[in-house]
PDB file of N, CA and C in Angstrom:
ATOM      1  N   UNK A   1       0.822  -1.183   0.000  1.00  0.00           N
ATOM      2  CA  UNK A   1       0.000   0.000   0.000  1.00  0.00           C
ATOM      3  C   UNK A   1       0.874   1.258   0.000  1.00  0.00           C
ATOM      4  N   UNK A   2       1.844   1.069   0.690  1.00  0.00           N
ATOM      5  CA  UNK A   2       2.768   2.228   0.726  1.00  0.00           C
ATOM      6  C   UNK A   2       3.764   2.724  -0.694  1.00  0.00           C
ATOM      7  N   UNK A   3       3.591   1.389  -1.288  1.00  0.00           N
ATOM      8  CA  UNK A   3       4.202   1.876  -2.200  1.00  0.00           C
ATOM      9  C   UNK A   3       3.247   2.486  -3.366  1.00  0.00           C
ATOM     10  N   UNK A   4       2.197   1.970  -3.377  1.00  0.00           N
ATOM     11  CA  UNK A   4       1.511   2.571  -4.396  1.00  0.00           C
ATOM     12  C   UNK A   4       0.858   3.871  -3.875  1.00  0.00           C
ATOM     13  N   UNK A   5       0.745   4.242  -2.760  1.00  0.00           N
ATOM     14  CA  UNK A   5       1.166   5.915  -2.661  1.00  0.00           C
ATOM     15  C   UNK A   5       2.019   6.513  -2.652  1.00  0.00           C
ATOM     16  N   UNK A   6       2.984   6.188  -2.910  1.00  0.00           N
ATOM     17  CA  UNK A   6       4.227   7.074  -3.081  1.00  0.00           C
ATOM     18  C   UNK A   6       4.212   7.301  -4.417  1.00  0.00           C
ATOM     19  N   UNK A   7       4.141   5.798  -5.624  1.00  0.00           N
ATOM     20  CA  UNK A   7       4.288   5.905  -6.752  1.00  0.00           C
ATOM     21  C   UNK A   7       3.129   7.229  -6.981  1.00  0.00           C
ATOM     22  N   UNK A   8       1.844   7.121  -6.778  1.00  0.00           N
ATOM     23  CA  UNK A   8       0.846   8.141  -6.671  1.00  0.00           C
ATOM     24  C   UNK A   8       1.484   9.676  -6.410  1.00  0.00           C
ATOM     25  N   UNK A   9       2.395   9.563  -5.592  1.00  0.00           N
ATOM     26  CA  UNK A   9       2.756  10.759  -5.433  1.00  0.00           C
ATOM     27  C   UNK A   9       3.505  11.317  -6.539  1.00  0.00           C
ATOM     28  N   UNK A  10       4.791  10.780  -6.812  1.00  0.00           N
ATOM     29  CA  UNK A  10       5.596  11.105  -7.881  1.00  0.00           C
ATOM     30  C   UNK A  10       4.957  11.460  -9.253  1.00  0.00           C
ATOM     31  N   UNK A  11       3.976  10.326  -9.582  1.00  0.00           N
ATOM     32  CA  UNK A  11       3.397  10.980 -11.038  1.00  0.00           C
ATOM     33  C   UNK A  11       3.647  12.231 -11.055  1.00  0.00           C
ATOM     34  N   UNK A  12       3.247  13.119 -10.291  1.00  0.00           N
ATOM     35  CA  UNK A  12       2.665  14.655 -10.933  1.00  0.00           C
ATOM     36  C   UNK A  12       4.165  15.028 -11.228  1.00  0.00           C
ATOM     37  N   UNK A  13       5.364  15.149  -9.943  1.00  0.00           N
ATOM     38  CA  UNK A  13       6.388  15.622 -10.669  1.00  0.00           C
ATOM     39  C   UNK A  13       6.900  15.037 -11.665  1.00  0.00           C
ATOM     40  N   UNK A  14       7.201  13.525 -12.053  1.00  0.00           N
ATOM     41  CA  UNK A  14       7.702  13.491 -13.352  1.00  0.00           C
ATOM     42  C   UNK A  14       6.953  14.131 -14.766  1.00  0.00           C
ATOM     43  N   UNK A  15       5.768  14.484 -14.448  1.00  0.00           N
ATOM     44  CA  UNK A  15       4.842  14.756 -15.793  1.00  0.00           C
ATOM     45  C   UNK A  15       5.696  16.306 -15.690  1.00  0.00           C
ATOM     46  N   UNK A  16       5.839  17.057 -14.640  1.00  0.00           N
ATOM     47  CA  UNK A  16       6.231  18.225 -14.536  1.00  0.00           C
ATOM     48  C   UNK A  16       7.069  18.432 -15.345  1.00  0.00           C
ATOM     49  N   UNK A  17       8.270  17.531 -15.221  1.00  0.00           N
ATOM     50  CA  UNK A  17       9.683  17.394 -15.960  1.00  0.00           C
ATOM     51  C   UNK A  17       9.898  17.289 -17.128  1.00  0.00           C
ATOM     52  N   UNK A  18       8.873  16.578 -17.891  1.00  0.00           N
ATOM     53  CA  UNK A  18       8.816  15.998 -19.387  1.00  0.00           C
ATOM     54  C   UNK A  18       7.637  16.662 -19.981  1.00  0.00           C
ATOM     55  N   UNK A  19       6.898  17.554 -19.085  1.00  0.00           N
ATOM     56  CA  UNK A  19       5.831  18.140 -20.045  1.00  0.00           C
ATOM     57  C   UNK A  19       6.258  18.748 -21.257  1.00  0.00           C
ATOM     58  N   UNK A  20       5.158  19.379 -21.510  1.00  0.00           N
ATOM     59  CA  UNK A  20       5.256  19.723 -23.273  1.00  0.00           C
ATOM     60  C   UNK A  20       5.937  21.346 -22.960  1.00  0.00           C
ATOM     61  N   UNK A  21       6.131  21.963 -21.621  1.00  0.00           N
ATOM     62  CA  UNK A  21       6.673  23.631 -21.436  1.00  0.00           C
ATOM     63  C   UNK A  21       8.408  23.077 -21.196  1.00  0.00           C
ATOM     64  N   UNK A  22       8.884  22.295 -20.640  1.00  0.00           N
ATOM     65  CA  UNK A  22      10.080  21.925 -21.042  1.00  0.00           C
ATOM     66  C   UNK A  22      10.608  21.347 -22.043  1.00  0.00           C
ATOM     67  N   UNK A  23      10.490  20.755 -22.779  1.00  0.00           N
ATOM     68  CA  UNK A  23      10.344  20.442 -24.171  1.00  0.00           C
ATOM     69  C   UNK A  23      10.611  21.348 -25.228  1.00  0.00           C
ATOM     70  N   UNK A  24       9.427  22.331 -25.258  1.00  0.00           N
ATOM     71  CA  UNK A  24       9.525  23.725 -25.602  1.00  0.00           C
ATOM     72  C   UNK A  24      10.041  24.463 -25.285  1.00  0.00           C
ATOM     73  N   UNK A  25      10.703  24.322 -24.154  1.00  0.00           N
ATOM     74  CA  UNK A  25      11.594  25.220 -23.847  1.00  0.00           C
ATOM     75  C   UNK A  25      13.287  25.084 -24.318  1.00  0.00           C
ATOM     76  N   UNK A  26      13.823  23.488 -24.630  1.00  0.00           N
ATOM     77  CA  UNK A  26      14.753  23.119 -24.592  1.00  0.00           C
ATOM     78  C   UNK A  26      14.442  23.032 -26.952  1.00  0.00           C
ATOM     79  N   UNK A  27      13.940  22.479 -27.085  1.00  0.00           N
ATOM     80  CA  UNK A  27      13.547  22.826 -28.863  1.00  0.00           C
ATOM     81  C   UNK A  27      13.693  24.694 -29.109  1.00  0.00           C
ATOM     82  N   UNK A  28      13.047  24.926 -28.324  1.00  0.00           N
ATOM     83  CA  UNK A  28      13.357  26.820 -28.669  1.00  0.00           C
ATOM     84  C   UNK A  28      15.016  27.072 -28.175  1.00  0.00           C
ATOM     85  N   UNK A  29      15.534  26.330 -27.619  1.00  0.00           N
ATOM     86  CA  UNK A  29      17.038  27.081 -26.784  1.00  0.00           C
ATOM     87  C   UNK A  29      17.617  25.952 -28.533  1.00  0.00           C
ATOM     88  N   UNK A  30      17.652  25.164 -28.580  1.00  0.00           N
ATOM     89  CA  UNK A  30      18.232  24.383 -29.927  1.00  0.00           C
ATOM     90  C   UNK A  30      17.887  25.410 -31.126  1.00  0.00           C
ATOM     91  N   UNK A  31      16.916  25.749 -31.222  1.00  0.00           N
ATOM     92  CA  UNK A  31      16.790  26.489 -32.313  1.00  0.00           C
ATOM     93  C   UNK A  31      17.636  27.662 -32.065  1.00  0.00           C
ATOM     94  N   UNK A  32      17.712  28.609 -31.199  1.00  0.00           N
ATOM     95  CA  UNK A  32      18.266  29.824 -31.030  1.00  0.00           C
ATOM     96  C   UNK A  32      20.156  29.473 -31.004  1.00  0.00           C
ATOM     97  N   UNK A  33      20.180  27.906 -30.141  1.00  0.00           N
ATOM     98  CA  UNK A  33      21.924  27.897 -30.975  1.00  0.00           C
ATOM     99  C   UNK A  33      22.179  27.603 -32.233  1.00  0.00           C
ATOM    100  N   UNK A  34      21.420  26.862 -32.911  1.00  0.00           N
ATOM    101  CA  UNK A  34      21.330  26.786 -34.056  1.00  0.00           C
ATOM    102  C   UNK A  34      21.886  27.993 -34.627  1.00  0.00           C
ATOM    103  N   UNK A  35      20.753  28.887 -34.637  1.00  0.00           N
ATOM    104  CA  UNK A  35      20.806  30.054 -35.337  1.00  0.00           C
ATOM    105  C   UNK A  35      22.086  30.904 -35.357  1.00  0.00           C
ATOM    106  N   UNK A  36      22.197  31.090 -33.599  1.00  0.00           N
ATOM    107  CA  UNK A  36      23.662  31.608 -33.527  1.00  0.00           C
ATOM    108  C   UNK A  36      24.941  31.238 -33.886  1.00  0.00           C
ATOM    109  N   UNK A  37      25.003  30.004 -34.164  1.00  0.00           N
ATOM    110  CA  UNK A  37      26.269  28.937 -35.160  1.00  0.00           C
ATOM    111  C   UNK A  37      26.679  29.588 -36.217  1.00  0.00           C
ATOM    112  N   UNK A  38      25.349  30.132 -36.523  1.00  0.00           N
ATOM    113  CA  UNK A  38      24.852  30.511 -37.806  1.00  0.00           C
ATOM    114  C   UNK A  38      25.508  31.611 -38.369  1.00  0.00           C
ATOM    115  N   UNK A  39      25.356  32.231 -37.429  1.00  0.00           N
ATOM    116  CA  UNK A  39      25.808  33.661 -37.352  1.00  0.00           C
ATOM    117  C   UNK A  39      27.429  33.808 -37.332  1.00  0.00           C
ATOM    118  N   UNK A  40      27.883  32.736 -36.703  1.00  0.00           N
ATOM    119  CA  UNK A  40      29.438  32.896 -36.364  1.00  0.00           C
ATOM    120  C   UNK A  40      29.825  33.120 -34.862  1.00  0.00           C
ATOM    121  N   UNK A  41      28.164  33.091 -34.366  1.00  0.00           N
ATOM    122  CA  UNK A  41      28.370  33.248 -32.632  1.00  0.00           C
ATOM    123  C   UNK A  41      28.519  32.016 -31.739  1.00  0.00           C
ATOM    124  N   UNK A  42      28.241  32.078 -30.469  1.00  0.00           N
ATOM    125  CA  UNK A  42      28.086  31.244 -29.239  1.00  0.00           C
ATOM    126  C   UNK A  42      27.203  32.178 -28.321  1.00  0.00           C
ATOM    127  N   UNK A  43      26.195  30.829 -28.047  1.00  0.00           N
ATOM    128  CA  UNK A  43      25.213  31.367 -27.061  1.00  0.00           C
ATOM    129  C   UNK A  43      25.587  30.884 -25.745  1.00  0.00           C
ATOM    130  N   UNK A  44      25.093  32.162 -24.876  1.00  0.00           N
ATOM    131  CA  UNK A  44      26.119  32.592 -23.618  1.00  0.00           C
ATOM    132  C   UNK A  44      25.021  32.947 -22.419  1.00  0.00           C
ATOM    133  N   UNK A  45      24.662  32.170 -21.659  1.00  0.00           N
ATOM    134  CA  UNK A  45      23.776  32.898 -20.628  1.00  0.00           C
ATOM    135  C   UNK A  45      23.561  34.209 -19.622  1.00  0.00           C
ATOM    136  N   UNK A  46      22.790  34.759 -19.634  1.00  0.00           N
ATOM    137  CA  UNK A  46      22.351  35.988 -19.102  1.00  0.00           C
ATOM    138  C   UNK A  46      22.495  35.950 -17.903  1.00  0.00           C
ATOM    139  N   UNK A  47      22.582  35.023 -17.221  1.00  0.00           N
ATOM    140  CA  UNK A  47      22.140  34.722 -15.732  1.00  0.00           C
ATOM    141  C   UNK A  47      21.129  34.780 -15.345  1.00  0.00           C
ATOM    142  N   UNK A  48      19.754  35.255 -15.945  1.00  0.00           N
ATOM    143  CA  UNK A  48      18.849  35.268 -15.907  1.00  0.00           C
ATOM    144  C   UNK A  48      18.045  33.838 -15.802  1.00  0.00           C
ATOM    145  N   UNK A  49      16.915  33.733 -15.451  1.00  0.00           N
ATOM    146  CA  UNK A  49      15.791  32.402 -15.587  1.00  0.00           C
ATOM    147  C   UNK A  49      14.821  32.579 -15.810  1.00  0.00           C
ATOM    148  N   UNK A  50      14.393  32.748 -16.703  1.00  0.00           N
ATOM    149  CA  UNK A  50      13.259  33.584 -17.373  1.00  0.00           C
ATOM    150  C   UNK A  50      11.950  32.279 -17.411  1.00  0.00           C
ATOM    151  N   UNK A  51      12.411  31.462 -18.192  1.00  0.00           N
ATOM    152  CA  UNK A  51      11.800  30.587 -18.594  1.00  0.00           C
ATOM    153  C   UNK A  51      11.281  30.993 -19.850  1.00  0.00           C
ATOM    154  N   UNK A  52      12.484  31.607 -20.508  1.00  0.00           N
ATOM    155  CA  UNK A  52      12.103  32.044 -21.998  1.00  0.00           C
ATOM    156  C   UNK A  52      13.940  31.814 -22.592  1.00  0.00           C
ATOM    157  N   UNK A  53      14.363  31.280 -23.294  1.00  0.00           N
ATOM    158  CA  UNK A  53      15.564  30.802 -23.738  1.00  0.00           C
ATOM    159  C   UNK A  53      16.164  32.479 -24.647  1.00  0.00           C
ATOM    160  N   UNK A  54      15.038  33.017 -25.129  1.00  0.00           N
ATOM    161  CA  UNK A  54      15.458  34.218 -25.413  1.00  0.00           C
ATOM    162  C   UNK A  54      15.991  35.020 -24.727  1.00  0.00           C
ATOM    163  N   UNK A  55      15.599  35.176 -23.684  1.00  0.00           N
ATOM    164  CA  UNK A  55      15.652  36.023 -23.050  1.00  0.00           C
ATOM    165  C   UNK A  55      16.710  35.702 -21.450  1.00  0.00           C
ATOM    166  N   UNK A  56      16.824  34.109 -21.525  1.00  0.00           N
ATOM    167  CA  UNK A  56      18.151  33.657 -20.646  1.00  0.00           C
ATOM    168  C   UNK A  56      19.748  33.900 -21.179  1.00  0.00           C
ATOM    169  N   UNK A  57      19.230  33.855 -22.923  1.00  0.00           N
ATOM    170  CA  UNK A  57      20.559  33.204 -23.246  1.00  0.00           C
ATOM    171  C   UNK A  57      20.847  34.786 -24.495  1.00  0.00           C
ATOM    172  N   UNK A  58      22.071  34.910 -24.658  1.00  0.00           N
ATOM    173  CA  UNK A  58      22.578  36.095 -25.763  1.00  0.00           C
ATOM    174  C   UNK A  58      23.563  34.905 -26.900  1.00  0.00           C
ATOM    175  N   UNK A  59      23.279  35.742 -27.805  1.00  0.00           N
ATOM    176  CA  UNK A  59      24.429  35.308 -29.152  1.00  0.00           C
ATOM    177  C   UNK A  59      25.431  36.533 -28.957  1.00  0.00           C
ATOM    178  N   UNK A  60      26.108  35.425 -28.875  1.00  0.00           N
ATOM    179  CA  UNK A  60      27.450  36.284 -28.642  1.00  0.00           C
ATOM    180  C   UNK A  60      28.632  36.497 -30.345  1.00  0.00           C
ATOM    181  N   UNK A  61      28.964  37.249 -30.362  1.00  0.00           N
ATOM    182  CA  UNK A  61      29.239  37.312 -32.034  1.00  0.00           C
ATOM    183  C   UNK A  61      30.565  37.741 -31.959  1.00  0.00           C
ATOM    184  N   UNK A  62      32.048  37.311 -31.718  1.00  0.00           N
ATOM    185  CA  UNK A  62      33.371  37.994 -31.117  1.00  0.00           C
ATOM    186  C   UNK A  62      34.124  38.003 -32.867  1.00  0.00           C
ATOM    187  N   UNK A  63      34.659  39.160 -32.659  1.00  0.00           N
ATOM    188  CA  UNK A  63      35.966  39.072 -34.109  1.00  0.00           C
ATOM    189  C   UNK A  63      35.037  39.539 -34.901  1.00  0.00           C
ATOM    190  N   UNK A  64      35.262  39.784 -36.413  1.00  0.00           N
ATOM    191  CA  UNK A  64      34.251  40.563 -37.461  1.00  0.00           C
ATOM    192  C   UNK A  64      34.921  41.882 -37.487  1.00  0.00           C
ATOM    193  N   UNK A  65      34.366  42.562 -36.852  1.00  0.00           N
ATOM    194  CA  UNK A  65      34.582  44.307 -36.457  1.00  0.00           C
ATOM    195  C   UNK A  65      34.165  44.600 -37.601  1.00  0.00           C
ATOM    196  N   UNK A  66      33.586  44.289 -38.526  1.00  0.00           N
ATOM    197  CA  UNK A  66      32.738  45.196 -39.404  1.00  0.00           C
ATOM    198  C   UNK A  66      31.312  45.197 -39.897  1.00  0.00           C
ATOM    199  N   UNK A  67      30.577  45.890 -40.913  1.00  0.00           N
ATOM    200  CA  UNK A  67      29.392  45.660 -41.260  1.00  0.00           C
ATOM    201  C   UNK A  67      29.167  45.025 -42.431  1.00  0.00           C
ATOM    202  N   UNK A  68      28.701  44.225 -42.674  1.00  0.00           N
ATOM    203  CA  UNK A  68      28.425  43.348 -43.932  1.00  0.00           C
ATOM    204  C   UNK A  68      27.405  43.632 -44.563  1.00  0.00           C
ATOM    205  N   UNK A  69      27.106  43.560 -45.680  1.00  0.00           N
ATOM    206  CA  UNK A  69      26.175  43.424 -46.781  1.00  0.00           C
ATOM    207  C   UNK A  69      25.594  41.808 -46.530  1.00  0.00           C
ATOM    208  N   UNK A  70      24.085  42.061 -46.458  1.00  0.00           N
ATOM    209  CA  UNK A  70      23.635  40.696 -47.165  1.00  0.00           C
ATOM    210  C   UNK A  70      22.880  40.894 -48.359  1.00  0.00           C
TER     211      UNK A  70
END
């Protein structure tokens, strides 16, 4: 009996962990390094915890020193 309240208990946090807002959160932070690769950068955290990957993390863009044409 004890164990099947405990297991009872845990459900909710593992669903917490693997829901569909972490997920989304970790697919949006992939996309945004992606992008910054892209660029010639490295993404670099804010220190922030937003729970928005935008807004935790900066593209960092070092060397260049100029303006380009696209």
């Amino acid at each position: 009996m004890r164990i099947a309240l405990l297991a009872m208990a845990l459900v909710p946090l593992a669903a917490c962990a693997t829901g569909p807002t972490g997920d989304r959160y970790h697919e949006e932070l992939d996309r945004l390094r992606q992008d910054c690769q892209e660029r010639g950068g490295i993404l670099s955290p804010t220190g922030t915890q937003s729970g928005r990957p935008n807004t935790d993390y900066v593209c960092e863009i070092r060397g260049g020193g100029g303006l380009t044409r696209d």
